[in-house]
Protein backbone atom coordinates (compact mmCIF):
# COMPACT_ATOMS: atom_id res chain seq x y z
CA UNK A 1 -5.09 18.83 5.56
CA UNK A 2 -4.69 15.28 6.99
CA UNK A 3 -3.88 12.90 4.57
CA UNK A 4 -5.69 9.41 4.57
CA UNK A 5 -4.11 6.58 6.28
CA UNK A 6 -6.48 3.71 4.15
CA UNK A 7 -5.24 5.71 1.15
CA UNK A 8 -1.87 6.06 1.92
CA UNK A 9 -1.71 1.98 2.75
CA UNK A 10 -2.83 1.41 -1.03
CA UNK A 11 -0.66 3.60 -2.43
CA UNK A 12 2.49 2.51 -0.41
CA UNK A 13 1.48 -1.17 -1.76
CA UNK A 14 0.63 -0.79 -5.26
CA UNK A 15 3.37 1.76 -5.56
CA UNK A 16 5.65 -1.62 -5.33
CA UNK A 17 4.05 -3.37 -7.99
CA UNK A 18 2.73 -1.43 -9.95
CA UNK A 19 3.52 -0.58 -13.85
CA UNK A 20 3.08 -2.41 -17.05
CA UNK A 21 6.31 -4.72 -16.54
CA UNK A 22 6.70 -5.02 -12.51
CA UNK A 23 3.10 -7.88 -12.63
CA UNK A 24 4.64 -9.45 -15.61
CA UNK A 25 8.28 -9.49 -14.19
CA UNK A 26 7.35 -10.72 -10.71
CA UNK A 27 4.90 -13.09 -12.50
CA UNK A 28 7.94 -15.38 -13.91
CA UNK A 29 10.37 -14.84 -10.82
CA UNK A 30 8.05 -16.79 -8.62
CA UNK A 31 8.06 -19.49 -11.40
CA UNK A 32 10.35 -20.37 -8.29
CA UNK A 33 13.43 -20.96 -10.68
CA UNK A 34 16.24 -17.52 -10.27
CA UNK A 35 16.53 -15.95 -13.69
CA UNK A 36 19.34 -14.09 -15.58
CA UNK A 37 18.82 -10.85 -17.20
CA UNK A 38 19.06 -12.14 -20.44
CA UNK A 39 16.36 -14.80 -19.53
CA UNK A 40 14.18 -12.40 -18.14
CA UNK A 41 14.42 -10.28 -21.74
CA UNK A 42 13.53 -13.16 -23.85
CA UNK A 43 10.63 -13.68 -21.52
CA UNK A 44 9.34 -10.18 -22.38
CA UNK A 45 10.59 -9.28 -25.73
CA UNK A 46 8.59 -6.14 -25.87
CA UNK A 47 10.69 -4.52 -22.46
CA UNK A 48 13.58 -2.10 -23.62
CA UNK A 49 16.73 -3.36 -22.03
CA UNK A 50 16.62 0.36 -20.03
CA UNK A 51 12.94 -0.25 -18.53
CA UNK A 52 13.56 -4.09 -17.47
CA UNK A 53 16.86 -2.74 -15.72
CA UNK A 54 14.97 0.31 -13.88
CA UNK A 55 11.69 -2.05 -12.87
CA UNK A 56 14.78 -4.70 -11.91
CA UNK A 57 16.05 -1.90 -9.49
CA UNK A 58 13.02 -0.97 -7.92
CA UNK A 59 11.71 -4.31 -7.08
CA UNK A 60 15.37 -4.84 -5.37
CA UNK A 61 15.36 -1.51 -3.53
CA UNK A 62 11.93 -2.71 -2.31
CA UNK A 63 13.46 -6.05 -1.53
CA UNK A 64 10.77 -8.05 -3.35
CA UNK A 65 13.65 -9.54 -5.79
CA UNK A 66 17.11 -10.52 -5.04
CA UNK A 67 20.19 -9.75 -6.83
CA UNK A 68 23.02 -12.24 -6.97
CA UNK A 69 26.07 -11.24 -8.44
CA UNK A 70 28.94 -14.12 -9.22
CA UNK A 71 32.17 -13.14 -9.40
CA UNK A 72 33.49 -14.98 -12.73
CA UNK A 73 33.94 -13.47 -16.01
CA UNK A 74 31.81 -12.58 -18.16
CA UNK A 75 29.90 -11.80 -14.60
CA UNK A 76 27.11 -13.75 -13.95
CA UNK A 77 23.94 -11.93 -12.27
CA UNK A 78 20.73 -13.88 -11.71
CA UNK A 79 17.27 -12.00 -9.75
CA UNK A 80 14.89 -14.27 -7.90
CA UNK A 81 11.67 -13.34 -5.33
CA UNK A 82 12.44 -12.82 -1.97
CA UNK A 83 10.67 -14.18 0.66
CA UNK A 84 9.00 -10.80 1.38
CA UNK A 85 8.24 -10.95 -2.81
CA UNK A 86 6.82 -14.39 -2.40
CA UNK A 87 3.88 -12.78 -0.18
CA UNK A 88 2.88 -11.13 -2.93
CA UNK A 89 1.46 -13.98 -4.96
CA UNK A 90 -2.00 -14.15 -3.82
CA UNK A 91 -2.31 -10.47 -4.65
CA UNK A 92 -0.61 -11.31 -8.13
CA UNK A 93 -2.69 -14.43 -8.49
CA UNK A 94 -5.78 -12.52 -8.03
CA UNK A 95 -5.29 -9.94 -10.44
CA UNK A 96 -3.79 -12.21 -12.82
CA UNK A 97 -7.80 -14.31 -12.73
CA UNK A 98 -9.15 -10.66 -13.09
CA UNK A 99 -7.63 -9.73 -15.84
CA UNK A 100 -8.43 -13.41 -17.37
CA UNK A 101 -12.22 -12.55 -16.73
CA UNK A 102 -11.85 -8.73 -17.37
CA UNK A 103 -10.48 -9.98 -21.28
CA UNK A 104 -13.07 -12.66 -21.54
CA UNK A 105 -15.93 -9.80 -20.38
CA UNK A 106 -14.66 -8.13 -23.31
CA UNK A 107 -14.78 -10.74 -25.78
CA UNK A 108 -18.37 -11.83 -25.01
CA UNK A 109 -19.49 -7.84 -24.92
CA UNK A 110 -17.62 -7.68 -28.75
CA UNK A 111 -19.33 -10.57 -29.91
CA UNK A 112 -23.08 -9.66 -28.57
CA UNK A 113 -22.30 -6.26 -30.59
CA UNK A 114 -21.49 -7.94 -33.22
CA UNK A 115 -23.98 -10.24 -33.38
CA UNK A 116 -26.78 -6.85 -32.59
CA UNK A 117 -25.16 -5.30 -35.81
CA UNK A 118 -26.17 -8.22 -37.59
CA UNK A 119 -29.27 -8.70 -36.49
């Protein structure tokens, strides 16, 4: 069976950024400002230190976020976008203004049912 080249191009690119972190993560990296670990955990207190490290390794392996590595003790290690990682942002932007719409969608439909009950 031949697999689906249209499919295989969406998987391949949402297989990059996709998860519940990887948006979120790649969302305050191109803030434009490089981030420590530590900065990065504080931005999303809800991440385990083991998931933040694993989405952290992906995105570099996919060379959407850089890794810098100082050499001074305690060692210093700050991520940033790429260049590659900064193409994303329209795609990121986009489905950041969905889900803004998607959650006010749901507000409206939970008030109009509320407001049918009542009635």
């Amino acid at each position: 069976m031949q697999k689906n080249p249209v499919q295989c191009q969406f998987v391949a690119a949402l297989d990059s950024i996709v998860g519940k972190w990887k948006p979120i993560i790649l969302y305050h990296l191109l803030q434009g400002k490089p981030l420590r670990f530590n900065e990065l955990r504080r931005l999303l207190p809800d991440i385990t230190q083991r998931m933040l490290t694993l989405h952290l390794r992906e995105l570099e392996e996919e060379e959407i976020v850089k890794r810098v590595i100082y050499p001074q003790i305690p060692p210093k290690v700050e991520y940033s976008i790429t260049e590659y990682g900064m193409s994303l942002s329209p795609v990121l932007e986009t489905l950041h203004q969905c889900g803004v719409a998607h959650i006010e969608r749901k507000q409206l439909i939970k008030e109009k049912n509320e407001q049918t009950k009542t009635d």
